[in-house]
C-alpha atoms as a PDB file:
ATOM      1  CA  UNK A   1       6.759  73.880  94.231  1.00  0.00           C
ATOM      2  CA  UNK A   2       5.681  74.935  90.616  1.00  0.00           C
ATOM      3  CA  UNK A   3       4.450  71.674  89.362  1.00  0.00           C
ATOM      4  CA  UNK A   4       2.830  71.135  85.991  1.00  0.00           C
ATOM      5  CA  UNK A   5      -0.055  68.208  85.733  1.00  0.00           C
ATOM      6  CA  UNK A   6      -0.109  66.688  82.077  1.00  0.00           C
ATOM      7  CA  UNK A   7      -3.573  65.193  81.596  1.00  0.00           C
ATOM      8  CA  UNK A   8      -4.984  66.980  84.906  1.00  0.00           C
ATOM      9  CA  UNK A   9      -8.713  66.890  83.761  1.00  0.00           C
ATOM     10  CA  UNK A  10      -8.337  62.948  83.904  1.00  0.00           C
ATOM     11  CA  UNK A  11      -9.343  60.238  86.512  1.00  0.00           C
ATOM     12  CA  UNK A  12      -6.255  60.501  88.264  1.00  0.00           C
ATOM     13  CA  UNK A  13      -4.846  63.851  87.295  1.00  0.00           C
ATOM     14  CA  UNK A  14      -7.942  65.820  89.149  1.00  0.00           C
ATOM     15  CA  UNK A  15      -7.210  64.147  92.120  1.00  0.00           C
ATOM     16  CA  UNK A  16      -3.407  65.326  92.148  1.00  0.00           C
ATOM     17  CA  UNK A  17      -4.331  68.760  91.150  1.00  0.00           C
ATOM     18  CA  UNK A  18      -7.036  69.007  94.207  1.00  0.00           C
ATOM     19  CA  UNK A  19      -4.092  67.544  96.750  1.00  0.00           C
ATOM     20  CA  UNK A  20      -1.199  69.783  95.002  1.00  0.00           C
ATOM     21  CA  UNK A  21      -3.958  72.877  95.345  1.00  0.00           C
ATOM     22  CA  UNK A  22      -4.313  71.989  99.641  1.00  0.00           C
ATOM     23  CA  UNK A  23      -0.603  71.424  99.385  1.00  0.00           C
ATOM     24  CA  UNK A  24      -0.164  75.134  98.501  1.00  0.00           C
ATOM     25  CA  UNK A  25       1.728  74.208  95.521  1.00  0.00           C
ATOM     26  CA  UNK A  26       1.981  76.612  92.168  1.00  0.00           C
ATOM     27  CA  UNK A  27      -0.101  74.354  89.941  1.00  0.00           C
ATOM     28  CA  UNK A  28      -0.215  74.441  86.193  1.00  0.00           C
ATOM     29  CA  UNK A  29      -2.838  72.254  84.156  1.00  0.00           C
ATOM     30  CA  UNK A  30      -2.403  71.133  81.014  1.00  0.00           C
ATOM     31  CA  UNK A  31      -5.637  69.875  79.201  1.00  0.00           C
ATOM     32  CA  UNK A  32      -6.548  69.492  75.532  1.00  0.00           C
ATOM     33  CA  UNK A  33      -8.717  71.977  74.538  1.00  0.00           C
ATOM     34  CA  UNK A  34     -12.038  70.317  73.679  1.00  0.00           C
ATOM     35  CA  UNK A  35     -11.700  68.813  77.133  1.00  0.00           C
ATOM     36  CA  UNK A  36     -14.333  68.936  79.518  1.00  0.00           C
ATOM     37  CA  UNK A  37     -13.476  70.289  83.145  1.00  0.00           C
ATOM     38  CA  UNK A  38     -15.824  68.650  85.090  1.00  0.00           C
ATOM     39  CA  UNK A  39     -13.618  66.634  87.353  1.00  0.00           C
ATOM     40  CA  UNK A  40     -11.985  70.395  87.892  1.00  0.00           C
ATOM     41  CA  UNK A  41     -14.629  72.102  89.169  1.00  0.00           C
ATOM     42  CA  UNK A  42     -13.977  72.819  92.565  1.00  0.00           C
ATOM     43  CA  UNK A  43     -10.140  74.074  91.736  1.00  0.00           C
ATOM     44  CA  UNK A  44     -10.490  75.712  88.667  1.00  0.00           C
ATOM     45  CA  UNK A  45      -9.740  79.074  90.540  1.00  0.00           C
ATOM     46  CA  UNK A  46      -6.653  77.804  92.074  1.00  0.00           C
ATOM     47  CA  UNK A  47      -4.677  76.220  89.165  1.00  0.00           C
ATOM     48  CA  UNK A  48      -3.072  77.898  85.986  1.00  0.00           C
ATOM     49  CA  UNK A  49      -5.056  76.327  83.510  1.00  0.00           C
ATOM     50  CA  UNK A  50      -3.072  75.593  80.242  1.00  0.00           C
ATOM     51  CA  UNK A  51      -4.884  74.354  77.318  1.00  0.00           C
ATOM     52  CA  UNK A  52      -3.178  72.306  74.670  1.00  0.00           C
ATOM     53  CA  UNK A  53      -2.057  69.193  73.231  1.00  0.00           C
ATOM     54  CA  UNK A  54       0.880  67.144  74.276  1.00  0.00           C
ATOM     55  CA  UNK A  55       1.390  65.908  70.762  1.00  0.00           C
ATOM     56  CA  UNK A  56       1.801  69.758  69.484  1.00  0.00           C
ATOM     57  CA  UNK A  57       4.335  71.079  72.297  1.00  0.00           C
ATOM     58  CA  UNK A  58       5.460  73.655  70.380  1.00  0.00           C
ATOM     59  CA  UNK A  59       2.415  75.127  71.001  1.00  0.00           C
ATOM     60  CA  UNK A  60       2.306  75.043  74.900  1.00  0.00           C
ATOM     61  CA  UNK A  61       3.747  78.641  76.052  1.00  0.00           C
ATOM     62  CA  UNK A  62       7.438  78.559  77.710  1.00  0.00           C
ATOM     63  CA  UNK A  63       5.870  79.960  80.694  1.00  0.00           C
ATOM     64  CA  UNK A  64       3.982  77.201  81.327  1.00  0.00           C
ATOM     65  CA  UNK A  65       6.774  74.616  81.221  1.00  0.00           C
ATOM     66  CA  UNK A  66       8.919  77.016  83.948  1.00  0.00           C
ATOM     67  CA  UNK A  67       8.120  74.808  86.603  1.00  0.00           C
ATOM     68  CA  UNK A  68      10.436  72.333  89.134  1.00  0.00           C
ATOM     69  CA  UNK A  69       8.404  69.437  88.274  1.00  0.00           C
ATOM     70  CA  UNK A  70       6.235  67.950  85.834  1.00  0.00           C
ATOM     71  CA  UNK A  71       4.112  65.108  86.483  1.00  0.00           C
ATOM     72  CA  UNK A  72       3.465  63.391  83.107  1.00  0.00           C
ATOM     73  CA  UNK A  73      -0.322  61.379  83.425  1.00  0.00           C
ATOM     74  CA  UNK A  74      -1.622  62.650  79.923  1.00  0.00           C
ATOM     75  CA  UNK A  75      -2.197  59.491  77.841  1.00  0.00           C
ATOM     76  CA  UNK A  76      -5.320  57.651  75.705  1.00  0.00           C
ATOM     77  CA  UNK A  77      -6.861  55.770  78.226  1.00  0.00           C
ATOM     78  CA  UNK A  78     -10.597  55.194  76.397  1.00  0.00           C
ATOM     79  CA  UNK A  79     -12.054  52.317  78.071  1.00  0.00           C
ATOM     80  CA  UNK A  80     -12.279  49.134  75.562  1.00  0.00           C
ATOM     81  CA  UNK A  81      -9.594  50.948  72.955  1.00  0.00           C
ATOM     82  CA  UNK A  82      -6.767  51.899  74.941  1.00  0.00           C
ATOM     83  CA  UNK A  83      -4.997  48.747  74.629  1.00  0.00           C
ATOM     84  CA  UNK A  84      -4.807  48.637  70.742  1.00  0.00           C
ATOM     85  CA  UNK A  85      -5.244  52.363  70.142  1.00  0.00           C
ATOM     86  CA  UNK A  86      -3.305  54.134  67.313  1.00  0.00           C
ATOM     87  CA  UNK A  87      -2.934  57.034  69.308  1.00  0.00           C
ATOM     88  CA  UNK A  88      -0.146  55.310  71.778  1.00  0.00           C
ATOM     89  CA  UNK A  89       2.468  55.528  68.878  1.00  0.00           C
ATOM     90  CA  UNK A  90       1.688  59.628  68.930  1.00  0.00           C
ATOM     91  CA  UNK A  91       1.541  60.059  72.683  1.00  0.00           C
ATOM     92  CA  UNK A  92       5.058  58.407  72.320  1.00  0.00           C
ATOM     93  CA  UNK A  93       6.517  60.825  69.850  1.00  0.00           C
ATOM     94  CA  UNK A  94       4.437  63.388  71.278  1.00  0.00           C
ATOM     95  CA  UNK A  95       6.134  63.337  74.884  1.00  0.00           C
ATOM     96  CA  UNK A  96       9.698  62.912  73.385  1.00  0.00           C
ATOM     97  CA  UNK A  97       8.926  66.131  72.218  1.00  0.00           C
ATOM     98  CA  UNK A  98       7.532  67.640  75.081  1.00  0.00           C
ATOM     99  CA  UNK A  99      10.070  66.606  77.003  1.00  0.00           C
ATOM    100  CA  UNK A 100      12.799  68.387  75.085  1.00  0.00           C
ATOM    101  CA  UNK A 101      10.483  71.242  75.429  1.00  0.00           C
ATOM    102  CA  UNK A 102      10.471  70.986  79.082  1.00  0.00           C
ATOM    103  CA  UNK A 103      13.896  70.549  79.688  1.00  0.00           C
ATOM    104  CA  UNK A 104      14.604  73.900  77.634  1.00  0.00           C
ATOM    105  CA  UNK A 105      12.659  75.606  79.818  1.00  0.00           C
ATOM    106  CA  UNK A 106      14.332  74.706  82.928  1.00  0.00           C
ATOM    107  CA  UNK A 107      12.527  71.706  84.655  1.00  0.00           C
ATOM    108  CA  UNK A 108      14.869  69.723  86.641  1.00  0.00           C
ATOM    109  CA  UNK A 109      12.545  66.601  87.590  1.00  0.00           C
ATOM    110  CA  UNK A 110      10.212  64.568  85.426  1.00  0.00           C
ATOM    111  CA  UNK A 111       7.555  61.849  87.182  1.00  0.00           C
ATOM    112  CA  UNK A 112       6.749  59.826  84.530  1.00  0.00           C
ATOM    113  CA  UNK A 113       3.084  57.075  85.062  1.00  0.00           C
ATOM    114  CA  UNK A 114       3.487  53.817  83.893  1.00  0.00           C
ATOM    115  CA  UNK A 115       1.314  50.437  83.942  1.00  0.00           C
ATOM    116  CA  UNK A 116       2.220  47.448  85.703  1.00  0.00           C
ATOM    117  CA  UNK A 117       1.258  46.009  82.420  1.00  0.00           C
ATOM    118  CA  UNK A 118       4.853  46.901  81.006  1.00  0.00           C
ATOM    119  CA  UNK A 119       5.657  43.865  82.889  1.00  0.00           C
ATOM    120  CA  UNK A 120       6.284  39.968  82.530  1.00  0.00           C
ATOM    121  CA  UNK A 121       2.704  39.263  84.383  1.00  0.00           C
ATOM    122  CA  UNK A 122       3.356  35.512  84.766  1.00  0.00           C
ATOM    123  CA  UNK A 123       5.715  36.418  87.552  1.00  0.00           C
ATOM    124  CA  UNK A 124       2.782  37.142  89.417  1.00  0.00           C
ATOM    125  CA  UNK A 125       4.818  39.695  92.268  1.00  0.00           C
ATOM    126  CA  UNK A 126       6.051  42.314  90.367  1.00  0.00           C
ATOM    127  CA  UNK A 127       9.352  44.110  91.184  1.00  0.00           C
ATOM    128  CA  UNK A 128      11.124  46.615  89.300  1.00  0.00           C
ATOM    129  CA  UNK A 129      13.577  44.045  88.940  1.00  0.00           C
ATOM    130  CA  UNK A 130      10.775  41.637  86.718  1.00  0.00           C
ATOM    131  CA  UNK A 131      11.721  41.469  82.929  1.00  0.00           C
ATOM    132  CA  UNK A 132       9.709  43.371  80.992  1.00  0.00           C
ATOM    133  CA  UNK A 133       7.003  42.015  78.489  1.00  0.00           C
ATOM    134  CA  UNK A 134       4.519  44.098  77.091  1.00  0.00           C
ATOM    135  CA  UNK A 135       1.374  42.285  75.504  1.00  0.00           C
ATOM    136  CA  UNK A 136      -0.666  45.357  74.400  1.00  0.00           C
ATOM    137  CA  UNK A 137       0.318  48.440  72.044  1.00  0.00           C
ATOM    138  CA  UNK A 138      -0.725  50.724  75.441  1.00  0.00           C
ATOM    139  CA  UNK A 139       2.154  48.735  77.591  1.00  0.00           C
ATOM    140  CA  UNK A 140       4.446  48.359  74.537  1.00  0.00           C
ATOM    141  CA  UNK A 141       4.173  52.189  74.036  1.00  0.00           C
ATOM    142  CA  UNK A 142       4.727  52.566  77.891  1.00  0.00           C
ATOM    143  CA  UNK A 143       7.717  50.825  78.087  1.00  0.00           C
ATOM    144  CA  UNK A 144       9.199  52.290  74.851  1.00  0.00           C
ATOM    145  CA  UNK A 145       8.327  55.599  76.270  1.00  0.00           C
ATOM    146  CA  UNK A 146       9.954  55.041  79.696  1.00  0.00           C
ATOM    147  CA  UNK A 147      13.570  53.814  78.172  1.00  0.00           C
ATOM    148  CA  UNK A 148      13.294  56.634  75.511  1.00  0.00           C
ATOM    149  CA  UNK A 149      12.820  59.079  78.919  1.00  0.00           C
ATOM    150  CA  UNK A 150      15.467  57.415  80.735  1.00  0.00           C
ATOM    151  CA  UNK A 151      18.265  58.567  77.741  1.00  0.00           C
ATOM    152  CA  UNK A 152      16.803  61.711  76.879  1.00  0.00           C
ATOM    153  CA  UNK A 153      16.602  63.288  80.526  1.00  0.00           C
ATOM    154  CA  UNK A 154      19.769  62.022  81.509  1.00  0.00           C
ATOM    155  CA  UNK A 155      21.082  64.330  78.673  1.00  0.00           C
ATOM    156  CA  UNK A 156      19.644  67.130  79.321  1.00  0.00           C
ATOM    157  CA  UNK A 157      20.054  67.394  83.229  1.00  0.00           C
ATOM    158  CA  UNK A 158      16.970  66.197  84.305  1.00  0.00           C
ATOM    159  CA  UNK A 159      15.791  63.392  87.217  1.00  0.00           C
ATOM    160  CA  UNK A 160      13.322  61.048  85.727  1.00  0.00           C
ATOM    161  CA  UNK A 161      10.892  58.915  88.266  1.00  0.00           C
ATOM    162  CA  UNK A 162       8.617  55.991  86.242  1.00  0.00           C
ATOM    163  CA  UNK A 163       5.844  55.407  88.194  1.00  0.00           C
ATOM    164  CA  UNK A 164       4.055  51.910  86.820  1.00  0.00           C
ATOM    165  CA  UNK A 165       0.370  52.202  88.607  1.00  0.00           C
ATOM    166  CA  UNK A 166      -1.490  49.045  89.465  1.00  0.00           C
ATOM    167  CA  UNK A 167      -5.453  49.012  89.843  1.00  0.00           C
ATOM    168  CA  UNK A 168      -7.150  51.953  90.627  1.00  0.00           C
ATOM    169  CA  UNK A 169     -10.442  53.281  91.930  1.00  0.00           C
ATOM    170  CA  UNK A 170     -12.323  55.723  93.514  1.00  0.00           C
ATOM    171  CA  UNK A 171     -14.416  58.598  92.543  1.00  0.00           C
ATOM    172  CA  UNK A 172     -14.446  59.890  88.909  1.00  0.00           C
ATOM    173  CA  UNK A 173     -13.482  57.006  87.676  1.00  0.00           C
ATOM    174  CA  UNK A 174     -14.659  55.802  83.820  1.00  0.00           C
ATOM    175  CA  UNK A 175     -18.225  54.357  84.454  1.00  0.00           C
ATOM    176  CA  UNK A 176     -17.365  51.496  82.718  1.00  0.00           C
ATOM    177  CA  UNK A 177     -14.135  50.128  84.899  1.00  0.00           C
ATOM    178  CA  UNK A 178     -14.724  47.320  87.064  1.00  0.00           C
ATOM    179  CA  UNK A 179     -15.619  49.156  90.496  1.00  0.00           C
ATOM    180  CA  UNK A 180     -17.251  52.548  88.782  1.00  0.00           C
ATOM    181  CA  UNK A 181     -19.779  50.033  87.011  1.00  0.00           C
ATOM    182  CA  UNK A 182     -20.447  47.603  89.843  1.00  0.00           C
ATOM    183  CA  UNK A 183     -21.681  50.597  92.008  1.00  0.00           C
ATOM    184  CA  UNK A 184     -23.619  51.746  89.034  1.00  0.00           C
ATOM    185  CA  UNK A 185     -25.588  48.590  88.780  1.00  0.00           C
ATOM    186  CA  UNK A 186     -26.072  48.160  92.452  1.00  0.00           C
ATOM    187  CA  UNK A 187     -27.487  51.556  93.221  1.00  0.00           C
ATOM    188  CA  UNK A 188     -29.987  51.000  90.431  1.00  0.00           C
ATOM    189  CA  UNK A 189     -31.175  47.476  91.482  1.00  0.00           C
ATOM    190  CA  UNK A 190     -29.039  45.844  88.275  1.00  0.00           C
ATOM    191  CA  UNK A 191     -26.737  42.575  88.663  1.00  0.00           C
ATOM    192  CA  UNK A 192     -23.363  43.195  88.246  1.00  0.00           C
ATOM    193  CA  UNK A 193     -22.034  40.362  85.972  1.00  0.00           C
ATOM    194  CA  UNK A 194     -18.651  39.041  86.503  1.00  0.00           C
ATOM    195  CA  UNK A 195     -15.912  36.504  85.848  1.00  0.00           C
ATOM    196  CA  UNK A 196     -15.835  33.805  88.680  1.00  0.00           C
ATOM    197  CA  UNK A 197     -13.855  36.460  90.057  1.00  0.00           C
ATOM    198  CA  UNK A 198     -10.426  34.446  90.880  1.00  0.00           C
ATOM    199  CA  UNK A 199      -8.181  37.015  89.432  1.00  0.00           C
ATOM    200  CA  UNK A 200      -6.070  38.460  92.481  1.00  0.00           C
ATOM    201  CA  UNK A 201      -5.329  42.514  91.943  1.00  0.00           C
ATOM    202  CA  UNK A 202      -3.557  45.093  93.921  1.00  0.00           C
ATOM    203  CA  UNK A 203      -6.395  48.028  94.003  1.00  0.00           C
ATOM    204  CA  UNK A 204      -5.933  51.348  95.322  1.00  0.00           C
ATOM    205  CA  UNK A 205      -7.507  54.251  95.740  1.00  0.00           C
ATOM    206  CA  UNK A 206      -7.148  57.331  93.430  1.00  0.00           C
ATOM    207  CA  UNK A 207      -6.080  59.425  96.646  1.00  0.00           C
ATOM    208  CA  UNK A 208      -3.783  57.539  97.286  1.00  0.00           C
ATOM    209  CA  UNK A 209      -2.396  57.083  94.157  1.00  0.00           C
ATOM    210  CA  UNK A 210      -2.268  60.851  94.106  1.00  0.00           C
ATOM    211  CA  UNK A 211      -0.490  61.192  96.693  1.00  0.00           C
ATOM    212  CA  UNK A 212       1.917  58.866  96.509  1.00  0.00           C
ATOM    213  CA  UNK A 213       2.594  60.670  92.613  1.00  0.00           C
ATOM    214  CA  UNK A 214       3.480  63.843  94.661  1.00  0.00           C
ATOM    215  CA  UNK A 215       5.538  61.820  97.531  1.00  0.00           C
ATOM    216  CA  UNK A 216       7.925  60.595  94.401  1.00  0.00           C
ATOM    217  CA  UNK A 217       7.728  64.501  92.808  1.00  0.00           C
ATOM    218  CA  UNK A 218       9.807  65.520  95.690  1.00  0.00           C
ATOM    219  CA  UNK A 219      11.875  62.654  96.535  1.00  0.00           C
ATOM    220  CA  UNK A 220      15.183  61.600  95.000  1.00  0.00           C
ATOM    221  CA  UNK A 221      14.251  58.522  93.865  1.00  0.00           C
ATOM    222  CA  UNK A 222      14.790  57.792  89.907  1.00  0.00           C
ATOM    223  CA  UNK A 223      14.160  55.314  87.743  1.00  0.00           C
ATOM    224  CA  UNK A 224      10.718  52.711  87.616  1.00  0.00           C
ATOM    225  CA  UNK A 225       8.947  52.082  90.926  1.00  0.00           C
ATOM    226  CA  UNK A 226       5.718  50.598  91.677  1.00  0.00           C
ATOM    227  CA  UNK A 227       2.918  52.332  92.756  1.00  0.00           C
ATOM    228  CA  UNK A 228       0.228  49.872  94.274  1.00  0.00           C
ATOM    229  CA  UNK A 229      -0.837  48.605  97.870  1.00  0.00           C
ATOM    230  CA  UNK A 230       1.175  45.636  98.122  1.00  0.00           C
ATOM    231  CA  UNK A 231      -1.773  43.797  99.421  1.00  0.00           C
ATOM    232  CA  UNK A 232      -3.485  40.785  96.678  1.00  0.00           C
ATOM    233  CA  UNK A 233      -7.202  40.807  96.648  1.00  0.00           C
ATOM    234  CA  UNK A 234      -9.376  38.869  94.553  1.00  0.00           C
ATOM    235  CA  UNK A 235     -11.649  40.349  91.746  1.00  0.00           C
ATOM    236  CA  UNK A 236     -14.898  37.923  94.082  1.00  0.00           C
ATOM    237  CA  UNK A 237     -13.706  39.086  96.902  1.00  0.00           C
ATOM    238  CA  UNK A 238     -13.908  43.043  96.171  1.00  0.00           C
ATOM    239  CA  UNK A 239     -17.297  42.334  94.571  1.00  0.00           C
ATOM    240  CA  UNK A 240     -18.723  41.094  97.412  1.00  0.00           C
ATOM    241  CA  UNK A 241     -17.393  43.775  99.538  1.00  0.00           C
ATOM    242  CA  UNK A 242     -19.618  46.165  97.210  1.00  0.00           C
ATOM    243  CA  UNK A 243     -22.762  44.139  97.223  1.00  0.00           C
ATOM    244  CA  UNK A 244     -22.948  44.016 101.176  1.00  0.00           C
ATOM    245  CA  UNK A 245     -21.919  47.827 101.407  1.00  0.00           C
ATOM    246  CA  UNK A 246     -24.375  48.398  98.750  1.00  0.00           C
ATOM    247  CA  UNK A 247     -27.599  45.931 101.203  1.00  0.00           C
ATOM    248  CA  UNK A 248     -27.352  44.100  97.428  1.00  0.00           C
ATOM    249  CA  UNK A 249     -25.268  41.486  97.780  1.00  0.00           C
ATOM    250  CA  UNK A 250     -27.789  39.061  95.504  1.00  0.00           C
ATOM    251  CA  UNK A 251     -26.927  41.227  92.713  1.00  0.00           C
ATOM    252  CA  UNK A 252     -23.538  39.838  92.688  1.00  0.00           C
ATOM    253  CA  UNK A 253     -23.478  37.521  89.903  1.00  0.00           C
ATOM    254  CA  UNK A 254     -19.951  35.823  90.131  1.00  0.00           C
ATOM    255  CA  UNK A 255     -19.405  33.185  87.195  1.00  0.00           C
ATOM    256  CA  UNK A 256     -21.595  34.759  84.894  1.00  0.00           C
ATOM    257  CA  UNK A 257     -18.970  35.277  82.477  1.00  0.00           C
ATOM    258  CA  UNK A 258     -15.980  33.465  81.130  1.00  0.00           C
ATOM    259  CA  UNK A 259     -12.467  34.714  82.388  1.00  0.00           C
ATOM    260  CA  UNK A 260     -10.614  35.129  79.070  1.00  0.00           C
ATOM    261  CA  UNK A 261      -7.563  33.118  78.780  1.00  0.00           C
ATOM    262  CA  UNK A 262      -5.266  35.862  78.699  1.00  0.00           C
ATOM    263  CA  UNK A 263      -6.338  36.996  81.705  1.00  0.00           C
ATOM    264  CA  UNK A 264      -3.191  36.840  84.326  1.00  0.00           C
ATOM    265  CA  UNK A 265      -4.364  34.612  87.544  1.00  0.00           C
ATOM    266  CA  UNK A 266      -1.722  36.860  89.654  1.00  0.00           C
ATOM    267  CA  UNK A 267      -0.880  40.404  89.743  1.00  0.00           C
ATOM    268  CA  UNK A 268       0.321  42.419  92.561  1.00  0.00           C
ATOM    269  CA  UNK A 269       2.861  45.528  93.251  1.00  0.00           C
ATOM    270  CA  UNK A 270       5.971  44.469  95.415  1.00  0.00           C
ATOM    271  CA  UNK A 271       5.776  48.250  96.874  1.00  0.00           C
ATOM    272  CA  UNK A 272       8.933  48.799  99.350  1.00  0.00           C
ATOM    273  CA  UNK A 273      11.109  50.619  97.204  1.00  0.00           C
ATOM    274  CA  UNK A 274       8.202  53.337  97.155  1.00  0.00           C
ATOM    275  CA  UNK A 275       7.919  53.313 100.967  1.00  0.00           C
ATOM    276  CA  UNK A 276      11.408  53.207 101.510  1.00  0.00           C
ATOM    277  CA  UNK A 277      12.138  56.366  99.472  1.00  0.00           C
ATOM    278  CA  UNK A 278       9.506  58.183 100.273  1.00  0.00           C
ATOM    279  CA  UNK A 279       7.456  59.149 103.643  1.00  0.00           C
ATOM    280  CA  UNK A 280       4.096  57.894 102.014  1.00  0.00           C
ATOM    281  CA  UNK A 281       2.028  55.748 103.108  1.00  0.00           C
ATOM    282  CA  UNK A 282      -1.952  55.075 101.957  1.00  0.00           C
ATOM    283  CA  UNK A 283      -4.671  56.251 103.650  1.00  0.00           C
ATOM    284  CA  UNK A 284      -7.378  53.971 102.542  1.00  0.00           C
ATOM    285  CA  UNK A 285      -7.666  50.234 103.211  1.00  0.00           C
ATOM    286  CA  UNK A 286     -10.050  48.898 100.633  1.00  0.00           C
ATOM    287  CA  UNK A 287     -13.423  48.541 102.519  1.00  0.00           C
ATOM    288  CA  UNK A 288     -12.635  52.166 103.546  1.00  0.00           C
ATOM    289  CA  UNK A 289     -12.277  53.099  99.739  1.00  0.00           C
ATOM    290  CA  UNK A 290     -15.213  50.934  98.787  1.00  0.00           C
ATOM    291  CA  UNK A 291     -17.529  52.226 100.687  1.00  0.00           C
ATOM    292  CA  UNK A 292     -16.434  55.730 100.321  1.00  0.00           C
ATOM    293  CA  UNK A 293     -16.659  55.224  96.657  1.00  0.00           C
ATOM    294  CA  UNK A 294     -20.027  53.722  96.724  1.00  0.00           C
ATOM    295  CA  UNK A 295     -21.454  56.766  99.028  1.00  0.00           C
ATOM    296  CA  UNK A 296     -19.984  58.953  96.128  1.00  0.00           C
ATOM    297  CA  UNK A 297     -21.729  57.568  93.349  1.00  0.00           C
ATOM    298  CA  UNK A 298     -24.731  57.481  95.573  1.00  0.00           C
ATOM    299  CA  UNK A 299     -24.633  61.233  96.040  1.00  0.00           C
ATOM    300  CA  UNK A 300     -24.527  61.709  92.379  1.00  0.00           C
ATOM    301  CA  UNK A 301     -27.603  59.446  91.435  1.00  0.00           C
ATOM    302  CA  UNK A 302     -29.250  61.209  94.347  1.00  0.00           C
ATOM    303  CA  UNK A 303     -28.639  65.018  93.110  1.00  0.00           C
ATOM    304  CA  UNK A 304     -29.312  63.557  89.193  1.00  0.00           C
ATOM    305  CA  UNK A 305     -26.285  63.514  88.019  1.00  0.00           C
ATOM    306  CA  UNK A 306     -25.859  60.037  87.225  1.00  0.00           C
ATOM    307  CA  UNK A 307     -29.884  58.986  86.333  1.00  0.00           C
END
């Protein structure tokens, strides 16, 4: 398959390009040009890398949009503004307009990524059938974008697949989300300060995340699905996983902070429409992907490259 990666320098997007590249796939990158390739490193010789900016399409070459599939992950996702970030509104407009461009150049499938957040949280197992109820800008401009997608392929002859990811992890993530920090703090000695830690999440790991994205590329299903493990785990519970992989498990400080009030008790993926459509199925449970994770930020502190 020719596929085309929107935000492929990004947490998950490296991790799709690095399983499309094994794959054999035709990959084509598309990064904004004052990126930084670092997550890229080891495929940079084996993808078509396209610079440019998903709210200028018109500047993104034709040949680059010649592709079978395009899987769209390019978004602002800046740790502590996402949520209220002007940019959403332009990312919105921005892929409207891609799109269009897209479909002109004769792609026939769009995989569109989501955030569980679109939903009505309170219902605690989330379906594709739950009402949806953006709180944010970020999952108000998500869900706008994904019923704006859902008219404009259907015009112009193109499958659409809205993939709404739950939590993720793994390595590259942001050092400031939840697991990329705790692993931080524990390799250096630090307590990791946290909620009382009640919250129950549906966590996954970035490979699997990544491949479950290209399962859904080359199925025929359409439409929103979910895209988490199906299993509830609570926010204490994952932390002191880490603190007794890490031999640091007095540096988990639980109840240190106030949960906010907004904070949903509940959230987890009701996944079967995924595996049902699709051959996929995760390869990491999450001590597996903890641990894993852990030894990878490890390695990095240990060759310098996280002092």
């Amino acid at each position: 398959m020719r596929i085309l990666i929107t935000g492929a320098s990004g947490f998950v997007g490296s991790h799709l390009a690095r399983l499309l590249v094994r794959e054999g796939c035709d990959v084509r990158a598309l990064v904004l040009p004052s990126t930084s390739l670092v997550r890229l490193e080891d495929v940079l010789d084996r993808v078509t890398l396209v610079r440019g900016d998903l709210c200028k399409p018109e500047a993104i070459g034709a040949d680059a949009l010649a592709v079978d599939a395009c899987i769209h992950l390019a978004w602002f996702a800046q740790p502590g503004r996402y949520w209220t970030a002007p940019e959403n509104v332009d990312l919105v407009v921005g892929t409207m307009r891609f799109v269009q461009r897209l479909a002109a150049a004769g792609c026939r499938r769009l995989v569109g990524v989501g955030t569980c957040a679109e939903y009505d949280t309170s219902h605690g197992w989330l379906s594709e059938t739950t009402p949806l109820a953006p709180t944010q800008l970020y999952s108000a401009c998500k869900a706008s974008t994904y019923l704006m997608l859902r008219q404009l392929t259907a015009g112009a002859g193109m499958s659409l697949a809205w993939a709404r990811l739950f939590y993720l992890f793994g390595p590259w993530e942001h050092e400031r989300r939840l697991v990329s920090s705790a692993c931080r703090s524990l390799l250096r000695g630090e307590p990791v300060l946290l909620t009382p830690g009640e919250q129950v999440r549906d966590f996954l790991h970035v490979e699997d995340v990544a491949s479950a994205l290209f399962a859904i590329a080359r199925s025929d299903l359409t439409d929103a699905v979910n895209l988490g493990s199906g299993v509830p785990v609570t926010v204490a519970s994952l932390a002191r996983h880490l603190g007794e992989q890490a031999g640091r498990p007095d540096l988990i400080r639980l109840g240190a902070l106030a949960r906010a009030a907004t904070d949903p008790p509940f959230i987890c993926a009701d996944s079967r429409r995924l595996q049902a459509h699709t051959n996929w199925v995760p390869r990491w449970d999450l001590e597996a992907g903890l641990r894993a994770t852990l030894d990878w930020w490890r390695e990095r502190r240990a060759t310098g490259r996280d002092p």
